[in-house]
Each structure stands twice: as structure tokens, then as C-alpha cells.
Protein backbone atom coordinates (compact mmCIF):
# COMPACT_ATOMS: atom_id res chain seq x y z
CA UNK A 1 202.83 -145.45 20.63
CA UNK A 2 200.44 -143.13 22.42
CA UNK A 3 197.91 -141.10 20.19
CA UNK A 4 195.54 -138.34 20.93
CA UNK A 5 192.20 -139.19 20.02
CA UNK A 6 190.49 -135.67 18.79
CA UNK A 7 186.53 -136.29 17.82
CA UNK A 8 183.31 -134.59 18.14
CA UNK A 9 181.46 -138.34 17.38
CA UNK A 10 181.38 -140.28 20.47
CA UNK A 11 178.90 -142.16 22.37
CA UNK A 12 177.58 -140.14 25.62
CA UNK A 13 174.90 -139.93 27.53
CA UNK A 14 172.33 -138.06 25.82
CA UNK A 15 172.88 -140.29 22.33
CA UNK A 16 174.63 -143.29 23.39
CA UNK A 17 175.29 -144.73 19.50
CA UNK A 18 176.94 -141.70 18.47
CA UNK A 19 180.29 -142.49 16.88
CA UNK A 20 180.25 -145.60 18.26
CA UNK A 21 182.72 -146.61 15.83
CA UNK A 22 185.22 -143.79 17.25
CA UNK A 23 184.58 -146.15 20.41
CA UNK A 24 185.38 -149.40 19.13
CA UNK A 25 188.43 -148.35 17.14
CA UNK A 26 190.21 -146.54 20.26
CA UNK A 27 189.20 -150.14 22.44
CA UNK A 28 190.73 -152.00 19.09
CA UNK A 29 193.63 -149.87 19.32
CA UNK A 30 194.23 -150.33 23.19
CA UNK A 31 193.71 -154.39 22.35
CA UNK A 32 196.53 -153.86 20.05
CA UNK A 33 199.09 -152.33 23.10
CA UNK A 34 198.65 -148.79 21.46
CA UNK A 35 198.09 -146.12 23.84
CA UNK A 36 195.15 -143.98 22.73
CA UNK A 37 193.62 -141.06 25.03
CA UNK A 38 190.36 -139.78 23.88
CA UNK A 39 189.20 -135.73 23.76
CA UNK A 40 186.09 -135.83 23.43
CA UNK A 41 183.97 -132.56 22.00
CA UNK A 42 180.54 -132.68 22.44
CA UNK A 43 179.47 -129.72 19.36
CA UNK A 44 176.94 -131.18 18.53
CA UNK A 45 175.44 -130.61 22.08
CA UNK A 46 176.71 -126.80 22.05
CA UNK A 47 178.36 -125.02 19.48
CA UNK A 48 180.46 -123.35 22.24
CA UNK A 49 182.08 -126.63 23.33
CA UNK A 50 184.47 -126.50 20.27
CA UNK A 51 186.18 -122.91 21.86
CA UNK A 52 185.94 -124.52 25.58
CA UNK A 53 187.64 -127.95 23.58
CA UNK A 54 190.52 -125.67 22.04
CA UNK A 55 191.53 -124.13 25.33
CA UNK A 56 191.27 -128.24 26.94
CA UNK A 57 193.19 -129.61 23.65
CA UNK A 58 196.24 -126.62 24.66
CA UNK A 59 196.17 -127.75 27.92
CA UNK A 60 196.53 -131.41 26.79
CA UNK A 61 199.34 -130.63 24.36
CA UNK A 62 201.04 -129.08 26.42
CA UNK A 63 200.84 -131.51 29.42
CA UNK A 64 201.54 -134.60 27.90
CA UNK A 65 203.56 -135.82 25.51
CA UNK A 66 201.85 -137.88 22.22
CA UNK A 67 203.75 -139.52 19.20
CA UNK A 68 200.60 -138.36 16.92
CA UNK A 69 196.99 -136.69 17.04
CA UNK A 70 194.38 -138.63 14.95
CA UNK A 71 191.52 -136.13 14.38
CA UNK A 72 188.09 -137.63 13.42
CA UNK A 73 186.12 -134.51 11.92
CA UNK A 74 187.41 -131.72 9.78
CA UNK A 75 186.78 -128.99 12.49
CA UNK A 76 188.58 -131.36 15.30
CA UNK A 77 191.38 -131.34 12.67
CA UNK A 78 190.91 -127.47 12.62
CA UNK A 79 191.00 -127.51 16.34
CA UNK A 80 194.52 -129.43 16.28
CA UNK A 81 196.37 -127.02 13.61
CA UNK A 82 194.95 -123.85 15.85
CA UNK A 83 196.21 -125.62 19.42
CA UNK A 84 199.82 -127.26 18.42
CA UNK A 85 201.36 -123.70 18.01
CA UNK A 86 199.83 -122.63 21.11
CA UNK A 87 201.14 -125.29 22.73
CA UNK A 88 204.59 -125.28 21.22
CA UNK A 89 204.25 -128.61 19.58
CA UNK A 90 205.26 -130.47 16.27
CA UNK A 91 202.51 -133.31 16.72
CA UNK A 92 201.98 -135.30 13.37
CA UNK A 93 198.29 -134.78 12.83
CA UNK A 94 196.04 -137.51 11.26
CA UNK A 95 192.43 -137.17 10.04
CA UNK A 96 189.81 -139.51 9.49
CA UNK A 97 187.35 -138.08 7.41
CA UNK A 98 183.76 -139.29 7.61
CA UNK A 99 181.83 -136.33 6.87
CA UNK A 100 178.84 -137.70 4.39
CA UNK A 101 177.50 -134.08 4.28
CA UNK A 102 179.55 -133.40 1.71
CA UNK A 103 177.78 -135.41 -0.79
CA UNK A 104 174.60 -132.71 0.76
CA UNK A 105 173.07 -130.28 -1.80
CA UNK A 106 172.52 -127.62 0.07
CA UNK A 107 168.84 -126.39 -0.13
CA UNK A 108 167.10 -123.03 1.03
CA UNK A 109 166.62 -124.57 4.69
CA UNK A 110 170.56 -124.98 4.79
CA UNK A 111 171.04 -121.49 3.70
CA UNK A 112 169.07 -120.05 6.12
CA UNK A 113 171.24 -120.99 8.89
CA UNK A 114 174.93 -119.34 8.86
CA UNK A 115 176.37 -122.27 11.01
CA UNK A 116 174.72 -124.65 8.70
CA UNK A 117 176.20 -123.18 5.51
CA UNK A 118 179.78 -123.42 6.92
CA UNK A 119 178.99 -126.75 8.09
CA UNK A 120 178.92 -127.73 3.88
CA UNK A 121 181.89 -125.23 3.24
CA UNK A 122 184.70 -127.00 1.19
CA UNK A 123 187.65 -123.90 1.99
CA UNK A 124 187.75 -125.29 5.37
CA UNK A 125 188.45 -128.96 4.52
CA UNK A 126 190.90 -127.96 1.84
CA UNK A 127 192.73 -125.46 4.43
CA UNK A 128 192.83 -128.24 6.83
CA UNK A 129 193.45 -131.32 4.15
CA UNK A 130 196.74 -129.71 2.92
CA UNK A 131 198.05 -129.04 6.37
CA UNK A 132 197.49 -133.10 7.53
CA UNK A 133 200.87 -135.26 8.03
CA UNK A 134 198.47 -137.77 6.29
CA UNK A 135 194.30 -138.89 5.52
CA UNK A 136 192.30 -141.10 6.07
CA UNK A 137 188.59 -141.07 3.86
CA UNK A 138 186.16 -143.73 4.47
CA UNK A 139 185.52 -142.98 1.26
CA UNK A 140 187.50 -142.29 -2.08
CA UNK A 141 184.22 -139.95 -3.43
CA UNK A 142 184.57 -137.69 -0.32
CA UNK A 143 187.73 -136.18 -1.48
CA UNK A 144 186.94 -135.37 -4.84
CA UNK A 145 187.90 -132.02 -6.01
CA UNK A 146 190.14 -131.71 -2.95
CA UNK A 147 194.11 -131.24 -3.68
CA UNK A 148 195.45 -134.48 -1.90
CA UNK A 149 199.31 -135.04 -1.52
CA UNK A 150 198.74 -138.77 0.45
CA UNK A 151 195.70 -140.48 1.18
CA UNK A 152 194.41 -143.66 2.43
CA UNK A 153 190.43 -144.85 2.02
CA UNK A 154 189.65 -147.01 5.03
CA UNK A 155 185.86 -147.57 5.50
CA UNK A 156 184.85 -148.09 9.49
CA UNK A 157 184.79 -151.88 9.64
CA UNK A 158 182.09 -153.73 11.09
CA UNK A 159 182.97 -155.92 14.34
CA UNK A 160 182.06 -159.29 12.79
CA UNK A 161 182.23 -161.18 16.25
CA UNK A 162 179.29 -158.99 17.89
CA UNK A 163 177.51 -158.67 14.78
CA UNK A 164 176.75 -162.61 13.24
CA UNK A 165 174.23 -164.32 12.07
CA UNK A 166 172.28 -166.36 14.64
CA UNK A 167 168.59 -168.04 15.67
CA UNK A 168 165.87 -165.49 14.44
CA UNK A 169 163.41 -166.79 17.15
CA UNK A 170 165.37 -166.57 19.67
CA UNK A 171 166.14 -162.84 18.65
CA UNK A 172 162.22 -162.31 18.12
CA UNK A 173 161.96 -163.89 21.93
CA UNK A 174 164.74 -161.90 23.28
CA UNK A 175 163.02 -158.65 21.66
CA UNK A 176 159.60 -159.52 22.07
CA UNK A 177 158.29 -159.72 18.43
CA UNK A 178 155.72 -161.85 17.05
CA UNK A 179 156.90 -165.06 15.39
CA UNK A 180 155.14 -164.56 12.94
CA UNK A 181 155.70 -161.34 12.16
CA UNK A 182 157.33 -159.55 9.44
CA UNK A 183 160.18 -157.09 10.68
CA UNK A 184 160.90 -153.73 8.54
CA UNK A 185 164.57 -152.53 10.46
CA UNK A 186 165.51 -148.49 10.47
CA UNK A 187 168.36 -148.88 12.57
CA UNK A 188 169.20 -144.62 11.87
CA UNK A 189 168.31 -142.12 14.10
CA UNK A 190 164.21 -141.64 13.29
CA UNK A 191 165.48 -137.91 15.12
CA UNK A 192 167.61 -137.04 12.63
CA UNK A 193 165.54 -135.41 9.27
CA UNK A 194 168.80 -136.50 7.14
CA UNK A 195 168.21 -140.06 7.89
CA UNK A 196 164.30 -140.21 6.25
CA UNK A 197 162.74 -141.96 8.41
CA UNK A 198 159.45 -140.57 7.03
CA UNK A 199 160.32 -141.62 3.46
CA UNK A 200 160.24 -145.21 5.16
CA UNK A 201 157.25 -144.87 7.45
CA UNK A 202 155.23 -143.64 4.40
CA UNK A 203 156.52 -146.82 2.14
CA UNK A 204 155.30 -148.99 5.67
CA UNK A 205 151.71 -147.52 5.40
CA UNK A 206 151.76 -148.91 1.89
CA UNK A 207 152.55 -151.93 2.53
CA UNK A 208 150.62 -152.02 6.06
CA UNK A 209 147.06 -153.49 4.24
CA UNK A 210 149.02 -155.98 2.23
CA UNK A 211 150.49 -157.69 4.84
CA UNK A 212 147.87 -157.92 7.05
CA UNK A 213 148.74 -156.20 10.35
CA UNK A 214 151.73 -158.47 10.58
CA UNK A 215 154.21 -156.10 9.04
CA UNK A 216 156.91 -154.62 12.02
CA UNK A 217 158.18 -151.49 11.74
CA UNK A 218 161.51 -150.97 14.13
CA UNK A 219 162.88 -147.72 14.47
CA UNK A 220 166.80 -147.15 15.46
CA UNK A 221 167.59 -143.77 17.30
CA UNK A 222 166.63 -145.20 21.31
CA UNK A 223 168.17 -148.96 20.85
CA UNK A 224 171.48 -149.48 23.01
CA UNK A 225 174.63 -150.22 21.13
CA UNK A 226 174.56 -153.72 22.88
CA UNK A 227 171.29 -154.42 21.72
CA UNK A 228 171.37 -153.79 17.69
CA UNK A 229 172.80 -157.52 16.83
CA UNK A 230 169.63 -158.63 18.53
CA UNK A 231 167.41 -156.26 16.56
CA UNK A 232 169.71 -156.76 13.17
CA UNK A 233 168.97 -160.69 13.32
CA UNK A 234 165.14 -160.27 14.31
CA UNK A 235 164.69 -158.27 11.41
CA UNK A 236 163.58 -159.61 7.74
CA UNK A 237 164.45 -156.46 6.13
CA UNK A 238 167.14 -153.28 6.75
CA UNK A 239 166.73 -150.17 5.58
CA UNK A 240 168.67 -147.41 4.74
CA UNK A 241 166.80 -143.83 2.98
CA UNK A 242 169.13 -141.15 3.80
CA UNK A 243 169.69 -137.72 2.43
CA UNK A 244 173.77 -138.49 2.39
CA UNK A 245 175.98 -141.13 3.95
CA UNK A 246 180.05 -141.40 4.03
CA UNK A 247 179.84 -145.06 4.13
CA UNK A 248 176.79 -146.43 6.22
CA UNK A 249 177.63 -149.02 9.43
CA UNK A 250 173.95 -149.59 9.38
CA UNK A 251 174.57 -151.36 6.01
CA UNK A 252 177.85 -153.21 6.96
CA UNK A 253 176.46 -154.43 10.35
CA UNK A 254 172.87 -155.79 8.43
CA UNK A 255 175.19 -157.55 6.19
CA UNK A 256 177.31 -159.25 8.45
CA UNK A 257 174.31 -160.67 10.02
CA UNK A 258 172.84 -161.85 6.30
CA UNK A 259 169.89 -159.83 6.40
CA UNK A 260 168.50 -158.71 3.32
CA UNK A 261 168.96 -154.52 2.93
CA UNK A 262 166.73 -151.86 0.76
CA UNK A 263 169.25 -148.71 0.87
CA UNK A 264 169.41 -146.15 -1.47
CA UNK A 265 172.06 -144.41 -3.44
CA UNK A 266 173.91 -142.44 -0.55
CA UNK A 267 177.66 -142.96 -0.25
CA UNK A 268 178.86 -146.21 -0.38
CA UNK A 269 176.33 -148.00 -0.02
CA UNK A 270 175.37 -149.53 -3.35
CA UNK A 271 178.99 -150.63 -3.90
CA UNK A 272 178.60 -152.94 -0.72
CA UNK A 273 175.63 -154.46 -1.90
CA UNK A 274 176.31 -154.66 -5.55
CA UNK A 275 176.10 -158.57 -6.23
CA UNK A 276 174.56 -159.46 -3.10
CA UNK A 277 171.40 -161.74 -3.84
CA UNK A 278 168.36 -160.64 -1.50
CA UNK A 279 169.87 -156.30 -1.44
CA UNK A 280 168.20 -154.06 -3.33
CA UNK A 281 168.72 -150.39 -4.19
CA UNK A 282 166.09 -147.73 -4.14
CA UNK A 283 164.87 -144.45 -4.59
CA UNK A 284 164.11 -141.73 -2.53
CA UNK A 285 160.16 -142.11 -2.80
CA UNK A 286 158.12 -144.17 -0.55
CA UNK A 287 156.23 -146.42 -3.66
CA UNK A 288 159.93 -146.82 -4.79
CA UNK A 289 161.10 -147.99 -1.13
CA UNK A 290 157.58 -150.26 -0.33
CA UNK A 291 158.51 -152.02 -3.84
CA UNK A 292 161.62 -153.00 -2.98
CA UNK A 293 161.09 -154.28 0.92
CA UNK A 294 158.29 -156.53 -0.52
CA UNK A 295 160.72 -157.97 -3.00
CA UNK A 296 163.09 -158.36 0.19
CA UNK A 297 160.45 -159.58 2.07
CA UNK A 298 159.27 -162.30 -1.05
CA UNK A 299 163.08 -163.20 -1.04
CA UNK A 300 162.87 -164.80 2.15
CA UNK A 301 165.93 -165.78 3.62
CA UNK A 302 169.32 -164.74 4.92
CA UNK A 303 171.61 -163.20 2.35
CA UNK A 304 175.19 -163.85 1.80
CA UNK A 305 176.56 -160.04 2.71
CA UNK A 306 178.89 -161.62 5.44
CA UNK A 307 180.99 -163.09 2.53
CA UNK A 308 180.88 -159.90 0.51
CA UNK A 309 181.86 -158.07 3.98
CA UNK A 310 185.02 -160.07 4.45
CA UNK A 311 185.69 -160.16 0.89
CA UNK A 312 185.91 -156.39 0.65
CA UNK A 313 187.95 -156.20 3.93
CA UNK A 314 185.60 -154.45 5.55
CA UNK A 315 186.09 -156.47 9.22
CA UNK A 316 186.64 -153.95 11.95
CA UNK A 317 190.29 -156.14 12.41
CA UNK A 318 191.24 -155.38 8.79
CA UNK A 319 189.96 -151.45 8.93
CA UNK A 320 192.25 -150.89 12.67
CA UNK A 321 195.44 -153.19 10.89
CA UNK A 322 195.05 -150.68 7.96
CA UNK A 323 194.92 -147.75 10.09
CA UNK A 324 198.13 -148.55 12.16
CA UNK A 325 199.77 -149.32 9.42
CA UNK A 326 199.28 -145.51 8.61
CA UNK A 327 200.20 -144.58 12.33
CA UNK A 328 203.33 -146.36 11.38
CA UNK A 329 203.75 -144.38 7.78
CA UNK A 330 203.72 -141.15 9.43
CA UNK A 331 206.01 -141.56 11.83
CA UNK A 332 208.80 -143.47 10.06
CA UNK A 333 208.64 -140.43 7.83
CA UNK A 334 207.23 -141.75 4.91
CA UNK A 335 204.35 -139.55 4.78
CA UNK A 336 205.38 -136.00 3.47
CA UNK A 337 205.12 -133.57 6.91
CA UNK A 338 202.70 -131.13 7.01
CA UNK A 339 203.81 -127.52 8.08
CA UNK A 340 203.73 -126.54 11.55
């Protein structure tokens, strides 16, 4: 089976944890004798990569031959719809939607910017949703209101061999962080104003005299992909205070290393902590956020999320077995076609 990767997430040089999950599903997929070639779309670098990508993606096409395109992004999905009749082709297309913005209230910042406001625009997912061979949403809530004829929800699963549980000190050694300190995690991007990193640094300077000096705040955003298991286990606390979220890795991989989490209400999230003794949901304000890592921090000890990981199926083997199955689906015919 050989598939045409389409994304605009992907890791590269200038932000090397970037869709990092794109990544590890293509290497799962290759592990699995599937045949996946990746296009890559850097828009987020330059807006103008997603014209130079549709005149690549027709060359592609039209050069190769590919039993199905699986599009991660609505607008690489666009791309795809826009390039197979260019290049004369009748590929099943396949999107993977992952695009927490949704869930975004737009504000008067958003509106400001033209590209922005399209960016939140639903007529362009619904134009693209009802001309898929099939979808994939890593979350159920992300298609609501849409018109779906077929759908699959497959969150990104978490690889549970490179992220596990093991020795705290030797992770505190390896990183170079006091024994005896007490480690506050923001594995998000502090770059990125959608991922709150000053909600978090604010509830930190609360909590800063209390502790001592011996509270450690982490930020994510510079760490190597390689690295984060390290950081993850070092860590007495995760925490997660984003605007929006699809459904968070940062959640999924502090759980499968049973460290406690403080996340608030922003996609899935709550669902995969909901039971989970030692997790703790917030709210978006920085007394709210400080309360709940010292009751994280007072819990004091690893948490049980890898059991609630594998018991939701959330593995990265059981998310890439569900999404070949759907590979499968589509081209058996037993996913309605989409026009050409």
C-alpha cells in the first residue's frame, strides 16, 4: 500500500517538535510494511509555501502512482481536492483532523488579521469534509455541527515504549535538577500565546515564597523530542493552560509516565484524566492553576494514568492499527467515494 503523506505539522529545523506525531505515525506505518511518502508544507513558516506546495503536490500526483492521500490539516486536504484534477487523478483522499482552533472564540485580535479569521472559518472544513473518501477526528467534539457521511475518532496515541515511567533521580541527574527540588513541567511551546504559558508562570510566582526557592519551573518549546521522557519523569507536576487543544500529547505522554497533571478544560483533556487519582482540572486563572499544582505537589507520588492510557486505547500501536484499518475501509470500497 503506498500513501501520500500531505501535512503542514512536521518536525523541521526551525521547531523540531512540531507534529511530531505526523513523524512517528508515518515511521509506525513504514514498521508496518506500508509505504508512506511524506509532503511536507512548511505554512506556518510562509504563507506562500501552501501555492509553491500545490504546484509540488501536481507534480507528485502526477509522477507517481499512490493507492491513497492521507491529508493531516484541513487546508492540506484543500490542497489535495485542488491538485488531483490537475493531475488527472482519482486518489482516495483521507483527512486527519486535529485542528483544536476550532474550539477558539475568536476575539478582536483574531479579527484584525484576514488570514487569521479564515484560519477559524468553518465553510472551508465543511467544503472539504464532504468531499473526503473518509475522516479521521482526534476528536468526536471537533466535528460538531459539520454534515458527516463516515467518520472515525482516533486520538494521536502516545508511544508507550519511549515514554515510561522510570528512576526520578536519575532523570533529575541526567537533566541537572536539584534532588531536592520540586519540578513544575510546561512541556507546550512557552512561544506560542495559545499555549498560556504566562497563566502558569504567574500561578509559579505564587507559589514561589511557599516553597522556598525549591520550586522548578521547566518550560517546553526548546527541549528535543528525544529528550521530553527525561524531562516528563523529572517532573512532579505537568501542566497544561491552553486557550484550545484537539486532544493534548502533552497530557497523554505525562500520563504514561505516571506523573501527576493540572490541565484545564481544553479539548480532551479532562476526559483522559477523569478518575485518575493525583490529576486535577483547572481554570484559566493563575490562583486557580497555583491551587491545584500544590494539591499535585501535596499528592506526592506517581499516578496511575499509564493504566487509564492503555485502558482507553490510547497506545500509539492501537491509534496506527485503527488507522489502517481505515486505509483498508476506503479502499475495499466500503467507505462511500467522494466526488472527483
Amino acid at each position: 500500500m503506498k500513501i501520500l503523506v500531505l501535512t503542514n505539522m512536521y518536525p523541521n529545523e526551525h521547531r523540531s517538535f512540531y507534529g511530531v506525531f505526523v513523524k512517528d505515525e508515518i515511521e509506525a506505518l513504514k514498521r508496518r510494511a506500508l509505504k508512506p511518502e511524506l509532503l511536507f508544507i512548511n505554512g506556518r513558516r510562509n504563507r506562500l509555501h501552501y501555492l509553491s506546495g500545490l504546484v509540488r503536490l501536481v507534480q507528485v500526483l502526477s509522477s507517481g502512482e499512490y493507492d491513497l492521500i492521507h491529508a493531516h490539516h484541513t487546508y492540506c486536504a484543500f490542497l489535495a481536492l485542488v491538485a488531483r484534477p490537475l493531475a488527472g487523478k482519482r486518489i482516495p483522499l483521507i483527512l486527519t483532523l486535529h485542528e483544536g482552533e476550532i474550539f477558539h472564540k475568536t476575539d478582536d485580535n483574531y479579527e484584525i488579521d484576514r488570514i487569521r479569521r479564515f484560519q477559524y472559518n468553518t465553510s472551508l472544513r465543511q467544503f472539504v469534509m464532504q468531499r473526503l473518501s473518509f475522516l479521521i477526528t482526534v476528536n468526536k467534539d471537533l466535528i460538531n455541527g459539520f454534515r458527516m457521511r463516515d467518520y472515525s475518532v482516533i486520538p494521536c496515541g502516545v508511544d508507550l515504549e519511549r515514554f515510561r515511567p522510570f528512576s526520578r533521580e536519575d532523570s533529575r541527574k541526567e537533566t541537572g535538577i536539584a534532588k531536592n527540588a520540586r519540578v513544575v513541567f510546561f512541556p507546550s511551546d512557552y512561544r506560542t500565546p495559545a499555549k498560556r504559558f504566562d497563566l502558569v508562570e504567574e500561578a509559579y510566582r505564587i507559589l514561589q515564597r511557599e516553597y522556598n526557592g525549591t520550586l522548578h519551573l521547566i518550560r517546553g518549546g526548546e527541549i528535543p523530542p528525544e529528550r521530553m521522557p527525561v524531562y516528563y519523569n523529572a517532573s512532579d507536576v505537568v501542566v497544561l493552560a491552553s486557550d484550545y487543544e484537539a486532544s493534548p500529547m502533552v497530557v497523554k505522554e505525562a500520563m504514561a509516565v505516571n506523573v501527576p497533571v493540572v490541565t484545564v478544560n481544553a479539548g480532551d483533556a479532562v476526559t483522559l484524566i477523569s478518575g485518575v487519582e493525583g490529576c486535577y482540572q483547572t481554570a484559566r486563572e493563575p490562583g486557580d492553576i497555583a491551587c491545584n499544582i500544590r494539591r499535585a505537589l501535596d499528592f506526592g507520588a506517581r499516578t496511575k494514568g499509564r493504566e487509564k492510557i492503555r485502558q482507553l486505547q490510547l497506545s500509539h500501536h492501537d491509534s496506527v492499527y485503527k488507522v489502517i484499518r481505515v486505509y483498508e475501509r476506503v479502499l475495499s470500497g466500503n467507505a462511500s467515494p467522494a466526488p472527483a
